[in-house]
Structures are given as C-alpha cells and as structure tokens.
Protein backbone atom coordinates (compact mmCIF):
# COMPACT_ATOMS: atom_id res chain seq x y z
CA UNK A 1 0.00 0.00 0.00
CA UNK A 2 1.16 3.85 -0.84
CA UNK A 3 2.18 5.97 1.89
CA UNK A 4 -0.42 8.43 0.86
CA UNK A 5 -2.46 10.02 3.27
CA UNK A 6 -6.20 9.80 1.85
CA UNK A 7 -7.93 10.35 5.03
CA UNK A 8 -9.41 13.80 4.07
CA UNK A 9 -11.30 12.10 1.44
CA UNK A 10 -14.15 9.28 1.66
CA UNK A 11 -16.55 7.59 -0.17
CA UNK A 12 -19.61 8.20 1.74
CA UNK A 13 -19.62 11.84 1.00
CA UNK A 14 -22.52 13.58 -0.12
CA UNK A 15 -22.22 14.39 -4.06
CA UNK A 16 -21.83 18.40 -3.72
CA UNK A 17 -19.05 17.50 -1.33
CA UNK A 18 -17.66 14.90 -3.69
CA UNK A 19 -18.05 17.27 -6.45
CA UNK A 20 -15.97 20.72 -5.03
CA UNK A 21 -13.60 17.86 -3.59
CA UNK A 22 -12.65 16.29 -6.98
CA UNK A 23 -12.80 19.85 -9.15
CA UNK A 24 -10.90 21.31 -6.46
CA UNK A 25 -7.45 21.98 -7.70
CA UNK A 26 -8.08 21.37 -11.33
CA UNK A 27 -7.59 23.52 -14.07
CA UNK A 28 -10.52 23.15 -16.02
CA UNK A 29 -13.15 20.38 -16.05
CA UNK A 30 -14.98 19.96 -19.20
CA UNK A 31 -17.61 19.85 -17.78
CA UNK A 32 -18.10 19.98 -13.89
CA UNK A 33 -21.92 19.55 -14.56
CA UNK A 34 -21.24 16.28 -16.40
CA UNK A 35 -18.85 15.06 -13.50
CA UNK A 36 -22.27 15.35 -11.76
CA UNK A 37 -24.47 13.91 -13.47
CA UNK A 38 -21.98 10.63 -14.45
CA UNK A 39 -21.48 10.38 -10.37
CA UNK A 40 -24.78 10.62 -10.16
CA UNK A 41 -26.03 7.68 -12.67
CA UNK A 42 -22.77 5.75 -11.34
CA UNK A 43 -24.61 5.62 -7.93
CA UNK A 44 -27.55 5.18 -9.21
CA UNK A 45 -26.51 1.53 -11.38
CA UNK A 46 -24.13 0.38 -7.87
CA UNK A 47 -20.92 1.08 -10.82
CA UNK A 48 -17.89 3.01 -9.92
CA UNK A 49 -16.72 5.43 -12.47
CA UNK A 50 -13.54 4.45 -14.55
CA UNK A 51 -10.91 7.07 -14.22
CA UNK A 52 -8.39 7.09 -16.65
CA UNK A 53 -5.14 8.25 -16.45
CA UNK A 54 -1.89 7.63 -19.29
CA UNK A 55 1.60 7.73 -18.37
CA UNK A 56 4.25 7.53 -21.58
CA UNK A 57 7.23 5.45 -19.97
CA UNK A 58 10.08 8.07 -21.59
CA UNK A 59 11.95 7.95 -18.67
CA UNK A 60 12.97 5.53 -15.25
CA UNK A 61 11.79 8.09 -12.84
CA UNK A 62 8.78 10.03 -11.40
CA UNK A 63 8.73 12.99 -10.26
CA UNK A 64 6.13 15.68 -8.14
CA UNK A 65 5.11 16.94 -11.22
CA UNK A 66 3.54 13.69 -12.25
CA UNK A 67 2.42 12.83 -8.59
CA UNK A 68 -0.02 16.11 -8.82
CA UNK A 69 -2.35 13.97 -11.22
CA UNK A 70 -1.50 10.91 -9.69
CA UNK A 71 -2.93 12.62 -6.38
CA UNK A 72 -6.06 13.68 -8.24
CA UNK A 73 -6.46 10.13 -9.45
CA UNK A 74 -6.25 8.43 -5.67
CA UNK A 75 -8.81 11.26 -4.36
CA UNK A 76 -11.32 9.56 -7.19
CA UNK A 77 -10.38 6.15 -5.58
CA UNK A 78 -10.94 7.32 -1.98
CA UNK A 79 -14.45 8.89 -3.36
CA UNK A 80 -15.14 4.96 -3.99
CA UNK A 81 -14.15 4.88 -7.82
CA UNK A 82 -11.59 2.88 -9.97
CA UNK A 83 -8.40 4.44 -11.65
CA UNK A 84 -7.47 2.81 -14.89
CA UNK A 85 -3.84 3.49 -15.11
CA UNK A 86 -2.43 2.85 -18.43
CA UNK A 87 1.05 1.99 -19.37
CA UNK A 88 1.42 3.83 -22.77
CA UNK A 89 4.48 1.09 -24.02
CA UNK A 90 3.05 1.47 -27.82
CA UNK A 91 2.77 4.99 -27.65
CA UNK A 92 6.39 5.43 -26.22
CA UNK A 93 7.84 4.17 -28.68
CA UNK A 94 6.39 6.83 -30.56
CA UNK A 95 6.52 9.70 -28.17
CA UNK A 96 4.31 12.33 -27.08
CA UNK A 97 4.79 15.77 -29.44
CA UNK A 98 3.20 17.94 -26.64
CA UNK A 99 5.03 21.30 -25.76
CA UNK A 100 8.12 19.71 -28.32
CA UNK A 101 9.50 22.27 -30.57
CA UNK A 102 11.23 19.15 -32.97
CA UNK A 103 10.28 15.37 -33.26
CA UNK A 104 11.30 13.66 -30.43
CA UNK A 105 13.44 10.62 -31.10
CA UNK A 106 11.72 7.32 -30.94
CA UNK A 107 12.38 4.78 -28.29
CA UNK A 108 13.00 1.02 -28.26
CA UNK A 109 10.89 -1.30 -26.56
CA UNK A 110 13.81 -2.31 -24.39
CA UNK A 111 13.77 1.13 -23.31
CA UNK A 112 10.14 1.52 -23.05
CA UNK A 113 10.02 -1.89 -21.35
CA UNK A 114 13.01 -1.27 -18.70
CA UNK A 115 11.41 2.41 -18.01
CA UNK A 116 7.75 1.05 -17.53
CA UNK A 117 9.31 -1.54 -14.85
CA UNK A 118 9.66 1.19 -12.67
CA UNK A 119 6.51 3.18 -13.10
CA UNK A 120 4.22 0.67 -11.62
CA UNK A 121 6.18 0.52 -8.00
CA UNK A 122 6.77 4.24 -7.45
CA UNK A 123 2.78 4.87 -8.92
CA UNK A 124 2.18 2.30 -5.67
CA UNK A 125 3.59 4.98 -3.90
CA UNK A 126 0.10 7.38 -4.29
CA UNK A 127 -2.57 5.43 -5.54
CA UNK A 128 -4.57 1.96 -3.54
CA UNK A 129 -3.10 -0.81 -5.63
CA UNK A 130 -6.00 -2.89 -4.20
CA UNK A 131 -7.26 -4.92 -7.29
CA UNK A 132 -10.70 -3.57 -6.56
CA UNK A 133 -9.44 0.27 -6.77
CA UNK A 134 -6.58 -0.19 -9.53
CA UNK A 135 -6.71 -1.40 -12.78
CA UNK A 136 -3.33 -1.18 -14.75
CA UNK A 137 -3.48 -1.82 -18.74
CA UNK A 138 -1.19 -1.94 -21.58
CA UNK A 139 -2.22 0.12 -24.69
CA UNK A 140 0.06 -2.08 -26.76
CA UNK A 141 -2.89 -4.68 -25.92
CA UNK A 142 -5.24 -3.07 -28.53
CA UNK A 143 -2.37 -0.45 -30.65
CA UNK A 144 0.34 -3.19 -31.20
CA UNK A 145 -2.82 -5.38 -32.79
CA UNK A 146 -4.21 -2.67 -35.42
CA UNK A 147 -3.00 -3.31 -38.91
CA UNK A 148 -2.94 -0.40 -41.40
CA UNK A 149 -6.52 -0.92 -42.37
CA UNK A 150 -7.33 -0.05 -38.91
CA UNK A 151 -4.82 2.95 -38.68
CA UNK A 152 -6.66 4.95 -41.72
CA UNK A 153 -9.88 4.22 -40.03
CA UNK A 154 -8.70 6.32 -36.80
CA UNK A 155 -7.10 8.69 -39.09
CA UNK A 156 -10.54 9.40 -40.81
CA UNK A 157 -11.72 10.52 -37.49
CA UNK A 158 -9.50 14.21 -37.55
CA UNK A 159 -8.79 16.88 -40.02
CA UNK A 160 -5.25 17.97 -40.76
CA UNK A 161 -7.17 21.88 -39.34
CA UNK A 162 -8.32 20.32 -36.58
CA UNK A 163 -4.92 18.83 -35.45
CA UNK A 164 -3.09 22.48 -35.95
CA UNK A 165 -5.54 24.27 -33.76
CA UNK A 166 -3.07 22.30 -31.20
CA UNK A 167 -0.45 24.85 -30.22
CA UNK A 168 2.35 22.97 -30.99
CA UNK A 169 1.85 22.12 -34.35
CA UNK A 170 0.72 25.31 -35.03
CA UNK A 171 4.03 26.97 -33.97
CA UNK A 172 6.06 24.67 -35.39
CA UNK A 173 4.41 24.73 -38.53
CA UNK A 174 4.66 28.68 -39.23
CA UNK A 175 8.15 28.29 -38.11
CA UNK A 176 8.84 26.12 -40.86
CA UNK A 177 9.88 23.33 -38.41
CA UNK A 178 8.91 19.75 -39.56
CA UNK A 179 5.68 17.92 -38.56
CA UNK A 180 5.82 14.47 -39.70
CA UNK A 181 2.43 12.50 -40.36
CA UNK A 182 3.25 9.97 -37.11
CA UNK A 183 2.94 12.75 -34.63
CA UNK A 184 -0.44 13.70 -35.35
CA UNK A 185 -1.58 9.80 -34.78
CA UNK A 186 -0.33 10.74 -30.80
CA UNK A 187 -3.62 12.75 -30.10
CA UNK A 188 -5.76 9.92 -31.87
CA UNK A 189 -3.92 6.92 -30.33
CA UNK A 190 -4.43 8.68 -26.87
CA UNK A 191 -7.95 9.00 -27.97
CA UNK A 192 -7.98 4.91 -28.57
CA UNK A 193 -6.97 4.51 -25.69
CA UNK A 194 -9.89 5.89 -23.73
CA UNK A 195 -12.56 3.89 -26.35
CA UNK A 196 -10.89 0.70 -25.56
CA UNK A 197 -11.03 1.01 -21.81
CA UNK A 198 -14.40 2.73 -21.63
CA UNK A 199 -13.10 5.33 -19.58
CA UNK A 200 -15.59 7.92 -18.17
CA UNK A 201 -13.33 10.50 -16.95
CA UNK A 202 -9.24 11.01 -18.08
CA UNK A 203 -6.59 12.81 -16.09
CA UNK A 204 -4.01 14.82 -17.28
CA UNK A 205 -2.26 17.96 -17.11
CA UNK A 206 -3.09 21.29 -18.88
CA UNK A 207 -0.94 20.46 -21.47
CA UNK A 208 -2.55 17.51 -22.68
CA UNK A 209 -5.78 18.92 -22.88
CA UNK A 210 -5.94 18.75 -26.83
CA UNK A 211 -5.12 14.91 -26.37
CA UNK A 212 -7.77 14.71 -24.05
CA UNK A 213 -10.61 15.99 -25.65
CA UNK A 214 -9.70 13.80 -28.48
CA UNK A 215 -10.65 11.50 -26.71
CA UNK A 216 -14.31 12.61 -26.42
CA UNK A 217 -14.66 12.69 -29.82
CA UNK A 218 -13.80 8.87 -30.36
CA UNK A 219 -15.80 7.78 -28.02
CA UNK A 220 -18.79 9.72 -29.00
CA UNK A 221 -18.14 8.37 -32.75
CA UNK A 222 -18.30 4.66 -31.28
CA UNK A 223 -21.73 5.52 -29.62
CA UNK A 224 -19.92 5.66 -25.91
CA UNK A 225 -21.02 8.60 -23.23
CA UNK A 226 -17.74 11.41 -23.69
CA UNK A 227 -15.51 10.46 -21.09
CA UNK A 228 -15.26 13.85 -18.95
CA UNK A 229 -11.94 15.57 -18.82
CA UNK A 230 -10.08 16.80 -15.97
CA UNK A 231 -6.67 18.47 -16.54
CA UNK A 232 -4.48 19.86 -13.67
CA UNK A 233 -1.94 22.48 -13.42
CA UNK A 234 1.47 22.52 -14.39
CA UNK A 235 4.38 22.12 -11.59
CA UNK A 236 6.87 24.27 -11.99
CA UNK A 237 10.59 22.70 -10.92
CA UNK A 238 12.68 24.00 -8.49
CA UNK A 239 13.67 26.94 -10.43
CA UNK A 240 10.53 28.28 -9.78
CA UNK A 241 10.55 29.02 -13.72
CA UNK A 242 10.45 26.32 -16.18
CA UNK A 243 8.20 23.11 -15.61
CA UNK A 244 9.36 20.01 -13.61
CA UNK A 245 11.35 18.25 -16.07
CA UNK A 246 14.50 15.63 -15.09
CA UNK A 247 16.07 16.47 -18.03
CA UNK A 248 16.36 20.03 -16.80
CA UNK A 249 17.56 19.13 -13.51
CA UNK A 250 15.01 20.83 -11.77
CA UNK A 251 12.69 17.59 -10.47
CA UNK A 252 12.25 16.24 -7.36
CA UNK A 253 11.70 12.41 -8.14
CA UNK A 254 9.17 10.52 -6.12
CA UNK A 255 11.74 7.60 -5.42
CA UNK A 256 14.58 9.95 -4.29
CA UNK A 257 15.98 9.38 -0.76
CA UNK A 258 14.46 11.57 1.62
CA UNK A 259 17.89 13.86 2.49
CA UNK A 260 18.06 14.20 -1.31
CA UNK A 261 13.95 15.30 -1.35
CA UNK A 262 14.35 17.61 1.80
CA UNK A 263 16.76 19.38 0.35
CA UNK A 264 15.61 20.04 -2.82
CA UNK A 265 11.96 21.41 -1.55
CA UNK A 266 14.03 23.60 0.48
CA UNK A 267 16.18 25.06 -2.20
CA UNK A 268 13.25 26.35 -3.80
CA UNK A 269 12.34 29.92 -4.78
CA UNK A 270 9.59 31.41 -1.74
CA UNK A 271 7.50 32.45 -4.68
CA UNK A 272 6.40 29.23 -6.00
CA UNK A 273 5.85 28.18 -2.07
CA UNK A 274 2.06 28.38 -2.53
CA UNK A 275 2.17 26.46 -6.17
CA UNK A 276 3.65 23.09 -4.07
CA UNK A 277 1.53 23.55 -1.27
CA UNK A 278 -1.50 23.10 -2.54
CA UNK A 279 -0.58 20.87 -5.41
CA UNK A 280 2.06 19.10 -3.63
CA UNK A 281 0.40 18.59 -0.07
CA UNK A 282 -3.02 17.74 1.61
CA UNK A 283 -2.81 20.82 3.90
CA UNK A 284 -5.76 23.18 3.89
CA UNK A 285 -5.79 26.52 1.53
CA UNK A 286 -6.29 28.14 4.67
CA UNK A 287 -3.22 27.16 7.20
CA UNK A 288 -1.24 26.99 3.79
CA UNK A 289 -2.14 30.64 2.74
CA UNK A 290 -0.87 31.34 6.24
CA UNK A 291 2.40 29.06 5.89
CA UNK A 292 3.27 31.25 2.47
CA UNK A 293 2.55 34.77 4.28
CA UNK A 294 5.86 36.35 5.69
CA UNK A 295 3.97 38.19 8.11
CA UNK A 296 2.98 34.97 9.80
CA UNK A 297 5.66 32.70 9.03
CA UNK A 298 9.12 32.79 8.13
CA UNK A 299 9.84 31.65 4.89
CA UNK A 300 12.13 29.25 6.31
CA UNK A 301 9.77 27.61 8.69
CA UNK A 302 7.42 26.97 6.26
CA UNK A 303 9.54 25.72 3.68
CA UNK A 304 10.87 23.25 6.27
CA UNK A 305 6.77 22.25 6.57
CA UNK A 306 6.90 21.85 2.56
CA UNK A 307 9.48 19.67 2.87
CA UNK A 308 8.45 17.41 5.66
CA UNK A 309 5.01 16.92 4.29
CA UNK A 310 6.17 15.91 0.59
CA UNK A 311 9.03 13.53 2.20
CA UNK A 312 6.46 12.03 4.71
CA UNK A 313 4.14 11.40 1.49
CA UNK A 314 6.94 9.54 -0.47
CA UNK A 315 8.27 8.05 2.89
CA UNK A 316 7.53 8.21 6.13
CA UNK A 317 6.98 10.67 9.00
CA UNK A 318 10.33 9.33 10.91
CA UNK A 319 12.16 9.73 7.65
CA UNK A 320 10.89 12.99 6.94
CA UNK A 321 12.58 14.05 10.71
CA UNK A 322 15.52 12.49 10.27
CA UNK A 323 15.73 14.68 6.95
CA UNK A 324 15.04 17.87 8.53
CA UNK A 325 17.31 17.01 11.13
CA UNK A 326 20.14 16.11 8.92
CA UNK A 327 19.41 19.20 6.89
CA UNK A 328 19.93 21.15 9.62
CA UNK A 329 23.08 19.72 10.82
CA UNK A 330 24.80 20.05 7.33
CA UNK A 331 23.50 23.71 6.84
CA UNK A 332 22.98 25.43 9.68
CA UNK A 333 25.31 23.89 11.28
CA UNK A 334 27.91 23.27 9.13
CA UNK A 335 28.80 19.88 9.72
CA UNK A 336 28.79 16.58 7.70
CA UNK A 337 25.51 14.11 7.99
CA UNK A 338 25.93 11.57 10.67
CA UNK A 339 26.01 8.96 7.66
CA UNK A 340 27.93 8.98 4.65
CA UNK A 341 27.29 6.37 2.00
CA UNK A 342 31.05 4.41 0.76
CA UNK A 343 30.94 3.94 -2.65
CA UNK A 344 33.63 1.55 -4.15
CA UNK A 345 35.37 2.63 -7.31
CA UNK A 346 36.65 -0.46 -9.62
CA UNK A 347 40.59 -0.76 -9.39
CA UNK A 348 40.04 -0.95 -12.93
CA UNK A 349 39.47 2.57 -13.59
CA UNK A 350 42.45 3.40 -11.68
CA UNK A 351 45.54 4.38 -14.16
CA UNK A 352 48.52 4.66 -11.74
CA UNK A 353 46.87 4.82 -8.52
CA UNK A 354 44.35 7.78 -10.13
CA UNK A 355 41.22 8.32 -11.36
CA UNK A 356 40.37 11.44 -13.36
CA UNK A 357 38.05 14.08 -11.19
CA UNK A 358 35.06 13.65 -13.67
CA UNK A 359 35.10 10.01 -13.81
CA UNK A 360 34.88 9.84 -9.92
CA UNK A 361 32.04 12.02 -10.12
CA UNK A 362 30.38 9.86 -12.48
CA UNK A 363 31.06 6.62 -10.39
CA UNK A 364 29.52 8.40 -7.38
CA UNK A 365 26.18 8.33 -9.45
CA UNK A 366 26.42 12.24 -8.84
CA UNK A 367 26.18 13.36 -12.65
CA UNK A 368 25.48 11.57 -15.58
CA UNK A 369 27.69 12.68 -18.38
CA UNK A 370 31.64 14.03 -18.40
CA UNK A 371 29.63 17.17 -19.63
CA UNK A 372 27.99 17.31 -16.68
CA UNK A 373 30.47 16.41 -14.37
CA UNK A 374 32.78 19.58 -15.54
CA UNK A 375 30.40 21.64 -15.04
CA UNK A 376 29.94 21.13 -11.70
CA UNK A 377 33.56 21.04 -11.20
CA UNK A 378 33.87 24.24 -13.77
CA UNK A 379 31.01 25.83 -11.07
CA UNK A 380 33.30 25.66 -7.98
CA UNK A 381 30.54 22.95 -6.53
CA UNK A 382 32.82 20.20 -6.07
CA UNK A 383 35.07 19.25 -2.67
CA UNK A 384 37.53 16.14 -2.19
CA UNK A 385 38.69 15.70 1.20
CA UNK A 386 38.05 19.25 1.82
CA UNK A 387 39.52 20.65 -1.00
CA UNK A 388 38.11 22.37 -3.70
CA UNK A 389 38.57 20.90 -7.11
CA UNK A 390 38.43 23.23 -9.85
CA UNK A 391 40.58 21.38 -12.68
CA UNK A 392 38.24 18.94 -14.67
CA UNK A 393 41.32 17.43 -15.92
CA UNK A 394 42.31 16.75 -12.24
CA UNK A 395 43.58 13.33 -11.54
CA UNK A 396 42.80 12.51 -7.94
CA UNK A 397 43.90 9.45 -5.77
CA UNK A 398 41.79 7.68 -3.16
CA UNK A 399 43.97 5.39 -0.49
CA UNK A 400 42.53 7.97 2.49
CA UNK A 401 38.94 7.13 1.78
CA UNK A 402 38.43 10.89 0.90
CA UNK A 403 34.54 12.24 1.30
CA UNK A 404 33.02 13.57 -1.84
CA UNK A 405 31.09 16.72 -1.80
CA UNK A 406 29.27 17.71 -5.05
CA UNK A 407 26.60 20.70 -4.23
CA UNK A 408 25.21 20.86 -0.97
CA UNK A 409 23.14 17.90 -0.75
CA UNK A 410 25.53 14.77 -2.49
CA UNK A 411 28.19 13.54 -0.29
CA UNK A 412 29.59 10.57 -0.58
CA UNK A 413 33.07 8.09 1.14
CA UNK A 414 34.96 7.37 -2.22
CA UNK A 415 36.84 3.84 -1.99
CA UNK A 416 38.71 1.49 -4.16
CA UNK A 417 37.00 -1.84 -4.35
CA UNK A 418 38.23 -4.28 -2.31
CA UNK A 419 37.86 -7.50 -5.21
C-alpha cells in the first residue's frame, strides 16, 4: 500500500461534497456539470466510475510533477471509484509531441520496457493498488494489434485543421519546423486509448488537454457517453521558472531518498511556495495561505513544513525528521551528515593509482555525463577531502577514503573496491 495520506477524502460523501472535492485543484473540467451527473447515474446503477489516467514510460523516474495527477487520481479512488492506469508502451515508442519544438526521437521497446518496470512501484507509492481500486493496462494490448486498415480508419476521425488548432503544431508549422504525419496519430492513439477502456473520466495535465478531448470525440463516434476531462496544473521545478522536467535538472523524483527530497523542496524559490503547497500537499488553503505569508511565518519555517510533508508522502513521518534534522546539521550547522554512503570505485578505472576528477564524479552516481560532471567542477561545486577541485582534468587518488562533496546535498566516502 502507498504511503499516501487519503484520510481527508471518503466515499460516503454527499455528491456536492464529492463534487468541489474532486474539481478542487483542477484547471478546467470539461464539464463539472457532467462530472455530476456521471457520479450521479454511477450511484444510481451500484458502478464506480472508470478514471483514466496515461503515463508515456520516456523515462525511469517520477517525479512531483507527475504525482499532482497521480494525487487527483487516488482522491477519485478514496471517493469509492476505480483508476485505470495505463502503461502507454506502444505509444512510447512513438513519443508524445506535446510542448516539443522538434520530433522527439523514438524509443526502443527495451527502453520503453526497462522504463515502464519502474513506473508501476513508485505509482504504488500514491494510488490503492488494491485490485478492486486499480486497474493497470497496456495500450500495446489493442495499438500493437491494429494493422494499417485499422490505422486509416482512426485517421478518418480528424482533419489535418483540426490537429493544428493544437499549439504545438501550429508553432512549429509557421516556423517552418517539420511535422511528420506519425505525430499527429499521438492525439488519436491517446484518444484509442480511452474507447478501448471505456473510460468515463481522463486525467491529465493542462498540457494535454488537446489529447484529451480527443478523446471525447472517439468515443462519442463509437456511440460511448464522452468520457469527462479533468486536466491539472502545471508544476513548476525548483527553479521556480520552467516546468518540472528531469532532463532540466530541476525535479524532485518521487523515489529519491528523503535527504536528497528535503533538500531540494528547500532550495526552492519562496515564490512558487504556494504552487507546491497546494498541489504538492493535503494541507488546507487556509493554514497553507498562512504558511506562504511572511507576516505569519518565516519563509524558512514553512519551507521546512513543505518539505516534511512531501518527504512524509513519499516516505515516512520518521524519515521525513531524520531529513530535517540532517538538513539542519549540514547547513545550519555546518557539519557533515551523521552517515555517509562508501561507494567503491573499480581498481580498474584506476591508471597509476588515479582516477580522473570527472570520472569519480560519475562513479559516485552524482552526474550523468563528463559534460555534466565539468560543469559542476567548472562551477566551484565540487570538494575532495576538503579541498576544492576546480581542474576537470584533475587526476585525484583515493587510499585515504576521501569524502566527496558535489553541491550541498551529495556527499559521498569514495573507496577502491576491495575484489
């Protein structure tokens, strides 16, 4: 079971309640007056509603900005109805053109396949995987079986004017930027989708409202009720300018140890404090409005509540205190955490006794690429033993265990492997 709190929510509620509970936080509903009557003729016939929700494995990793409509999703299973959560491993492979100024490059399904493998355990993290509550689907089950025949029938359901009122195509086409004929089956396959599973309401953020009300359409032209759509505000990262993205390093992932999550909420900008409270947290718009106000709390303070409440989510309450409490002690004041991680490095990328500064920083899992590794070093945010190391070409040795520091938050005991 997740470590989501969903006792604010409940199933017995009355429908306005369940209503202004569900709509709350959302963008836009389309329409809040069908929500109510398909809640209404759901209790009517004893049938939960089917809430739909697609996640594209692109990537390993989730992050807050996914978990906002994952949260939405789990307060429609605590309201006593069933979240279809589908694994889009056919329409990976193709990739989603939303907010993409160029074709994205295609994935294999050994990608899609190794991403997807981690989706469904840190998803477990938010929703009720009880059977009853959680129904999980491949769209490769119905996609990966259409033949070509069955690809110009979807096709005939959208006009090459319809598909450019979407923004992206739109700017990309009076840019003179290629749109190739595959991209605009994403909106329609996402549209499949939600016919094959019978969904009655799909999730999703603002951006893929296009995709959404696609879906609508296909269902209507296969003689099913339009599923209603509910689309949720962006999260912006912890730049506090661009949205949550990993690859702009500016994500908190859901599966992150809690020191690393604690100290990412609380590098933050105090502006976007209010954004993450109330899509990141259960807390009431009223105490949070009071959290974000400098005149009754210090900025501080309530980013240290942020914190605790998003690594208590993902975690636990005890781990969320230990955070905090290691947080303090390495930044206000000054010291080391209690525990530091010893991570062996291979005698076999020694040359000499050495290893080159980027390459350790690599091996401590602390940056991906050489690229990225000299620019940390290039920015001055990267200590051996105490020293600063400013020389990407710097060729270090390790026989006195030295700590790694890379930012504020990654330290690490570097070691040479013992076999």
């Amino acid at each position: 079971m997740s470590n989501y709190d969903s006792s604010a929510t409940t199933h017995h509620a009355s429908l306005d309640a369940q209503i202004e509970a569900l709509c709350d936080g959302a963008d836009r509903t389309y329409s809040r007056a069908e929500l109510a009557d398909r809640i209404k003729l759901a209790a009517k016939v004893r049938r939960p509603l089917r809430i739909k929700l697609g996640m594209d494995p692109t990537a390993p990793d989730l992050h807050l900005g996914h978990a906002v409509v994952l949260r939405k999703l789990r307060q429609f299973q605590d309201f006593g109805h069933k979240a279809i959560l589908i694994v889009g491993d056919f329409t990976a492979m193709i990739g989603d053109p939303t907010g993409k100024k160029k074709t994205r490059p295609t994935l294999s399904r050994e990608q899609v396949d190794a991403n997807a493998a981690t989706y469904l355990e840190q998803a477990g993290k938010i929703l009720d995987t009880n059977p009853d509550r959680l129904e999980i689907r491949r769209n490769s089950e119905w996609l990966g079986k259409m033949d070509f025949a069955d690809a110009l029938r979807l096709a005939q359901q959208m006009t090459v004017a319809r598909m450019l009122e979407r923004d992206t195509f739109a700017e990309r086409y009076k840019s003179g930027e290629a749109i190739y004929i595959h991209e605009f089956m994403y909106p329609l396959m996402q549209g499949a989708d939600s016919v094959a599973v019978k969904a009655d309401v799909e999730l999703g953020g603002t951006d893929q409202t296009f995709n959404n009300l696609v879906g609508r359409d296909l269902q209507s032209a296969q003689g099913q009720a339009p599923q209603i759509v509910m689309v949720m505000p962006i999260l912006n990262g912890t730049d506090g300018v661009n949205k949550m993205s990993k690859s702009l390093g500016n994500y908190v992932g859901i599966s992150e140890p809690p020191q690393e999550q604690f100290g990412k909420v609380m590098s933050i900008p105090d502006a976007i404090m209010p954004e993450w409270f109330t899509l990141c947290t259960g807390i009431p718009s009223a105490e949070a409005a009071k959290l974000c106000d400098a005149t009754f709390t210090h900025p501080r303070v309530a980013k240290e509540r942020l914190a605790v409440e998003i690594v208590s989510a993902f975690h636990s309450p005890g781990a969320a205190a230990a955070a905090a409490a290691d947080f303090k002690r390495r930044f206000t004041d000054g010291l080391l955490p209690e525990h530091i991680d010893e991570i062996p490095v291979a005698t076999t990328q020694l040359q000499h006794g050495k290893i080159g500064i980027l390459n350790l920083i690599k091996s401590a899992g602390f940056a991906a690429t050489t690229s990225e590794a000299r620019r940390l070093v290039e920015g001055g945010g990267v200590l051996l033993a105490g020293e600063k190391i400013t020389d990407p070409r710097a060729q270090v040795t390790l026989d006195s265990k030295p700590i790694l520091q890379v930012g504020k938050r990654r330290v690490a005991r570097m070691i040479i492997a013992t076999n």
